[in-house]
Every structure is written in C-alpha cells, then in structure tokens.
N, C-alpha and C. Protein backbone atom coordinates (compact mmCIF):
# COMPACT_ATOMS: atom_id res chain seq x y z
N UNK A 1 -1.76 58.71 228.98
CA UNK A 1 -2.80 59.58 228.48
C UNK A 1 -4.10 58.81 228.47
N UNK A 2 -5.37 59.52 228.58
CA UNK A 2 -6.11 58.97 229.00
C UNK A 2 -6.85 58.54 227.88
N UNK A 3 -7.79 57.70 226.99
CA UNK A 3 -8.41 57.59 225.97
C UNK A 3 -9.34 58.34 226.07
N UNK A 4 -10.35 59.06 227.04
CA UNK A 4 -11.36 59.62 226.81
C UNK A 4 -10.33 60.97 226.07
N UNK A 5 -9.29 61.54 226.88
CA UNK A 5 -9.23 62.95 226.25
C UNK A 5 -8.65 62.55 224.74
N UNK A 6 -8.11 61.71 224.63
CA UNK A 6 -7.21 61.27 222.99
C UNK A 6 -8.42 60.99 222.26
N UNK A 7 -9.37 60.63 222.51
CA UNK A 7 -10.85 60.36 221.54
C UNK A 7 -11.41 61.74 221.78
N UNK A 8 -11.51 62.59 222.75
CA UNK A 8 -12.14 63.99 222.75
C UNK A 8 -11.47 65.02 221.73
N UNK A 9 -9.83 65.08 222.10
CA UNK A 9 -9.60 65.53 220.56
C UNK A 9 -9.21 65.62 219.29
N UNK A 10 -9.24 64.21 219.35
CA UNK A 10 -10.05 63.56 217.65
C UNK A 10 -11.18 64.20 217.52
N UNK A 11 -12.07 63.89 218.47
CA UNK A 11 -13.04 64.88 218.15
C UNK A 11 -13.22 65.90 217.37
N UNK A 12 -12.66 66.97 218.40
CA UNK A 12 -12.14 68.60 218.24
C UNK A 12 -11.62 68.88 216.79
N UNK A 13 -10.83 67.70 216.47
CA UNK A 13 -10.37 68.25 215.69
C UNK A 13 -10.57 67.77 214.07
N UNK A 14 -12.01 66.98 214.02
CA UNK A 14 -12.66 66.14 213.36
C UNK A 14 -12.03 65.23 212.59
N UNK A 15 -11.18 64.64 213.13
CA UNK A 15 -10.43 62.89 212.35
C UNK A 15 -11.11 62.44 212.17
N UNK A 16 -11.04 61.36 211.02
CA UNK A 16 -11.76 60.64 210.00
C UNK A 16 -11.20 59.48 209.90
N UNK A 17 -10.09 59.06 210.46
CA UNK A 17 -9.06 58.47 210.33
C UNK A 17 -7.97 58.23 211.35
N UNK A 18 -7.64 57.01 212.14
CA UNK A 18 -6.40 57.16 212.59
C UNK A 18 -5.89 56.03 213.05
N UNK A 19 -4.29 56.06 213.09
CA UNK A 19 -3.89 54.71 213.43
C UNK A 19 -3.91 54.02 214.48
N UNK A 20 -4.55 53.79 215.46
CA UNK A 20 -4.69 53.19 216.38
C UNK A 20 -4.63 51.62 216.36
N UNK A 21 -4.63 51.05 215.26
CA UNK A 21 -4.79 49.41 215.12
C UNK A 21 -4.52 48.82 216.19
N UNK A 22 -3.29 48.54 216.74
CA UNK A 22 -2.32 47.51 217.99
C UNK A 22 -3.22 48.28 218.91
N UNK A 23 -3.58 49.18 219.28
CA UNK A 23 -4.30 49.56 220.73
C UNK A 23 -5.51 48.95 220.57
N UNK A 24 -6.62 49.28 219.17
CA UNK A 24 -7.49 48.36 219.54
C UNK A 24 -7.42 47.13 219.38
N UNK A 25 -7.00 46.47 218.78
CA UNK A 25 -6.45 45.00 218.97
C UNK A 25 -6.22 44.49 220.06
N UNK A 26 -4.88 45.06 221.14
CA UNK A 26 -4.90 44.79 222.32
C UNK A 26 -6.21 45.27 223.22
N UNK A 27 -6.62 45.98 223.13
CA UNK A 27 -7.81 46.44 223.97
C UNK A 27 -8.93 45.43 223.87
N UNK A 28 -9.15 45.26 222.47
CA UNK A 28 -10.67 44.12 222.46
C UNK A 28 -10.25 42.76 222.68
N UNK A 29 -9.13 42.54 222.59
CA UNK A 29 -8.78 41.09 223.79
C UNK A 29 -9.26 40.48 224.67
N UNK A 30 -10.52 39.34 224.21
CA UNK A 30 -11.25 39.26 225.13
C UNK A 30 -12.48 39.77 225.38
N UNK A 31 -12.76 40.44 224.48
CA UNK A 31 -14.05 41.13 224.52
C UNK A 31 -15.06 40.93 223.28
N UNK A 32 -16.33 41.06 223.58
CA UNK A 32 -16.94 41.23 222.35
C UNK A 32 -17.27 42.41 221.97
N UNK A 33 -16.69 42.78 220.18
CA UNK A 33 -16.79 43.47 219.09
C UNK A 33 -18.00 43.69 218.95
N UNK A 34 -19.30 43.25 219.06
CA UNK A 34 -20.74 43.27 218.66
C UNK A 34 -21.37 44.16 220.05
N UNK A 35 -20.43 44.26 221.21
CA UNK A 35 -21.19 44.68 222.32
C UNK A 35 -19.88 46.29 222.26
N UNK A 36 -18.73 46.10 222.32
CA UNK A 36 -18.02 47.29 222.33
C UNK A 36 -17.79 48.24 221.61
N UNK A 37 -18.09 47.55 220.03
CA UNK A 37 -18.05 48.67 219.19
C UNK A 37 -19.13 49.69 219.11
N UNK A 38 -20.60 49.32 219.67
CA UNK A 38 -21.27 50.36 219.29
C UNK A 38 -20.97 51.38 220.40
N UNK A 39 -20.48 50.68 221.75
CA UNK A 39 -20.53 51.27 223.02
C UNK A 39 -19.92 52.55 222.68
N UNK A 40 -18.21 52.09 221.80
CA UNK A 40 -17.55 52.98 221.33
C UNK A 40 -17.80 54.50 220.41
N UNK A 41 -18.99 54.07 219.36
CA UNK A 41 -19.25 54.70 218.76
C UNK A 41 -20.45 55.69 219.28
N UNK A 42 -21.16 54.84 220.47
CA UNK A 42 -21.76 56.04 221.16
C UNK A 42 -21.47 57.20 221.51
N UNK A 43 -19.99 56.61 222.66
CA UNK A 43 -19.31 57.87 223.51
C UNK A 43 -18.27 58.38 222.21
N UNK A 44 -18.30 58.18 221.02
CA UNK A 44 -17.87 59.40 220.10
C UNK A 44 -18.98 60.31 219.88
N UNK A 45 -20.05 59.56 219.54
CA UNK A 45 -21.54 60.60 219.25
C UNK A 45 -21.34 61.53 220.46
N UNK A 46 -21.72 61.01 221.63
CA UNK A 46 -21.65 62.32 222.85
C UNK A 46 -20.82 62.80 222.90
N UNK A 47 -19.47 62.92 222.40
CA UNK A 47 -18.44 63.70 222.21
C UNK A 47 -19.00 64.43 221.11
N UNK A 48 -18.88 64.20 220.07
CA UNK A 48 -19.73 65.42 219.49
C UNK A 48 -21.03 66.29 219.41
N UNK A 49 -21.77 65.62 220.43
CA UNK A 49 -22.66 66.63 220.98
C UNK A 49 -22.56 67.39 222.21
N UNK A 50 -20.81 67.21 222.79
CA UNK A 50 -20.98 68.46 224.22
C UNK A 50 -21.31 69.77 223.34
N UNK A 51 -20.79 70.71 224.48
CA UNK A 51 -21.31 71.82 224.11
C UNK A 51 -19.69 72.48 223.94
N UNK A 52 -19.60 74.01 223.80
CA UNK A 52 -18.20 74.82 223.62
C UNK A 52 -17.55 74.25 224.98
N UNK A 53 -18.33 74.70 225.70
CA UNK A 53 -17.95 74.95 227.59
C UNK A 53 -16.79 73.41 227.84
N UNK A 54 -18.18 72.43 227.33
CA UNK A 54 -17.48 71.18 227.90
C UNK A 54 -15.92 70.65 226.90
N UNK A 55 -16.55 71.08 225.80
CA UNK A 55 -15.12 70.96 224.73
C UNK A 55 -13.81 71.58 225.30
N UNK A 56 -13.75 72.62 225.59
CA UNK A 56 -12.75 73.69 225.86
C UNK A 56 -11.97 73.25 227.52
N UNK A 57 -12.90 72.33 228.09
CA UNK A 57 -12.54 71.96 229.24
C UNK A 57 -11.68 70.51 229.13
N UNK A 58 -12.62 69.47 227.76
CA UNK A 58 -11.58 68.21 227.50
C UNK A 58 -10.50 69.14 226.72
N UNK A 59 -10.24 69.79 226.42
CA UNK A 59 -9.11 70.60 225.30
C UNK A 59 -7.87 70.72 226.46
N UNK A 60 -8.74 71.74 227.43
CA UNK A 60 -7.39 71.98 228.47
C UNK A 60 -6.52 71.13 229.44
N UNK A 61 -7.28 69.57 229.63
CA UNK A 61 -7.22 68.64 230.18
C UNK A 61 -5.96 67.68 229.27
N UNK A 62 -6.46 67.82 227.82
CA UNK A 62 -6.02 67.46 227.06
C UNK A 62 -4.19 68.07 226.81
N UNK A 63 -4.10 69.40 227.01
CA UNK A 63 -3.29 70.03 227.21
C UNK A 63 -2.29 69.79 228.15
N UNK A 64 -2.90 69.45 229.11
CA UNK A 64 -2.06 69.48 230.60
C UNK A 64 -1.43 67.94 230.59
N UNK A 65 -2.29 67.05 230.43
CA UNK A 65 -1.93 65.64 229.68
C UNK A 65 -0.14 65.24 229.04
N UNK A 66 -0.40 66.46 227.67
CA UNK A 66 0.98 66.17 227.06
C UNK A 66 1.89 67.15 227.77
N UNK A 67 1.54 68.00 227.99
CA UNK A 67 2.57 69.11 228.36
C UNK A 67 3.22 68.87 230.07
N UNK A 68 2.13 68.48 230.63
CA UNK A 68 2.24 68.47 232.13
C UNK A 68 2.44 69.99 233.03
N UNK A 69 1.77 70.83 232.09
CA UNK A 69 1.39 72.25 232.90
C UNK A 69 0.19 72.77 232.63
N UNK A 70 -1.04 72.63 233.66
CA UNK A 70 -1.95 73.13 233.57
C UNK A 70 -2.30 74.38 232.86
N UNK A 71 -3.38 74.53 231.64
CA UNK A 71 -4.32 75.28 230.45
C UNK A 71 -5.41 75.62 231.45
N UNK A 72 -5.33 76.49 231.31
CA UNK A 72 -6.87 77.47 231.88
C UNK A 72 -7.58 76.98 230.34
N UNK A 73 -9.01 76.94 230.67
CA UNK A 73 -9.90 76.36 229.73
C UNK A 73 -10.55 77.44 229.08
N UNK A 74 -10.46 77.96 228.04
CA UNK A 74 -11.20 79.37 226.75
C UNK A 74 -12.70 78.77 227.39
N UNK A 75 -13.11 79.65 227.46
CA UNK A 75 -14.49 79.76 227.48
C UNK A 75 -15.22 80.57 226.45
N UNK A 76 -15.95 79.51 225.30
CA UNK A 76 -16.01 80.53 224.23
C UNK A 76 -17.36 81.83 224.77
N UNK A 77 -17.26 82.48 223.76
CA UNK A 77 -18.38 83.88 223.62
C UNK A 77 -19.77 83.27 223.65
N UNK A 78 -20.57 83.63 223.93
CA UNK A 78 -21.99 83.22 223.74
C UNK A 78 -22.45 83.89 222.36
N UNK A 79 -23.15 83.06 221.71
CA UNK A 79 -23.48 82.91 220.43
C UNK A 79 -24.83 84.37 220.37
C-alpha cells in the first residue's frame, strides 16, 4: 500500500493519532528529522487542502489498494 493513499485517508477521515511508530522509525533511518518532518507535514497540509474531486479520487484508489477491485470515484454535488 502506498503511503501517499494511507496518509490521504487519514486525512479523509481526520486522525489525530496513529500508530505508525516502527514505520517511521524505519523510514527516517538515515535521514534528517529537521529536513523530513516538515516535508511531511507539508504534504499532510496539501492533503487537506485538495478539493472533493481530488479526495474522492485518493478514496477510490485507496479502495482498490485494499480490496484489489477497482471503485469508481463519487463525484460530489457542486456546492
């Protein structure tokens, strides 16, 4: 699974919280914390500023991911 869609719906689904520890641990191996964490916290900000369209599209992606059968993507109503 890919981290962008597993961080997209965290997103979605507004976590506050989650266990990920050993992934980021292994992940920042080697890296610097002072340069990746904000990187990180950026591409959460732009995750919460797509729009419905683009949400509904990481959602169905997201879908197809665990399930392994392609989600047609909701396209919400215009406001």
């Amino acid at each position: 699974m890919s981290s962008d869609l597993l961080a997209a719906e965290l997103v979605r689904l507004r976590t506050d919280f989650t266990f990920l520890r050993r992934s980021f641990t292994a992940d920042m191996a080697g890296r610097d914390p002072f340069t990746e964490v904000p990187r990180l916290l950026q591409s959460l900000a732009t995750l919460r500023g797509g729009d419905a369209a683009e949400a509904a599209g990481r959602r169905s992606r997201f879908v197809e991911a665990v399930t392994g059968r392609p989600v047609a993507a909701a396209v919400p109503a215009p406001a």
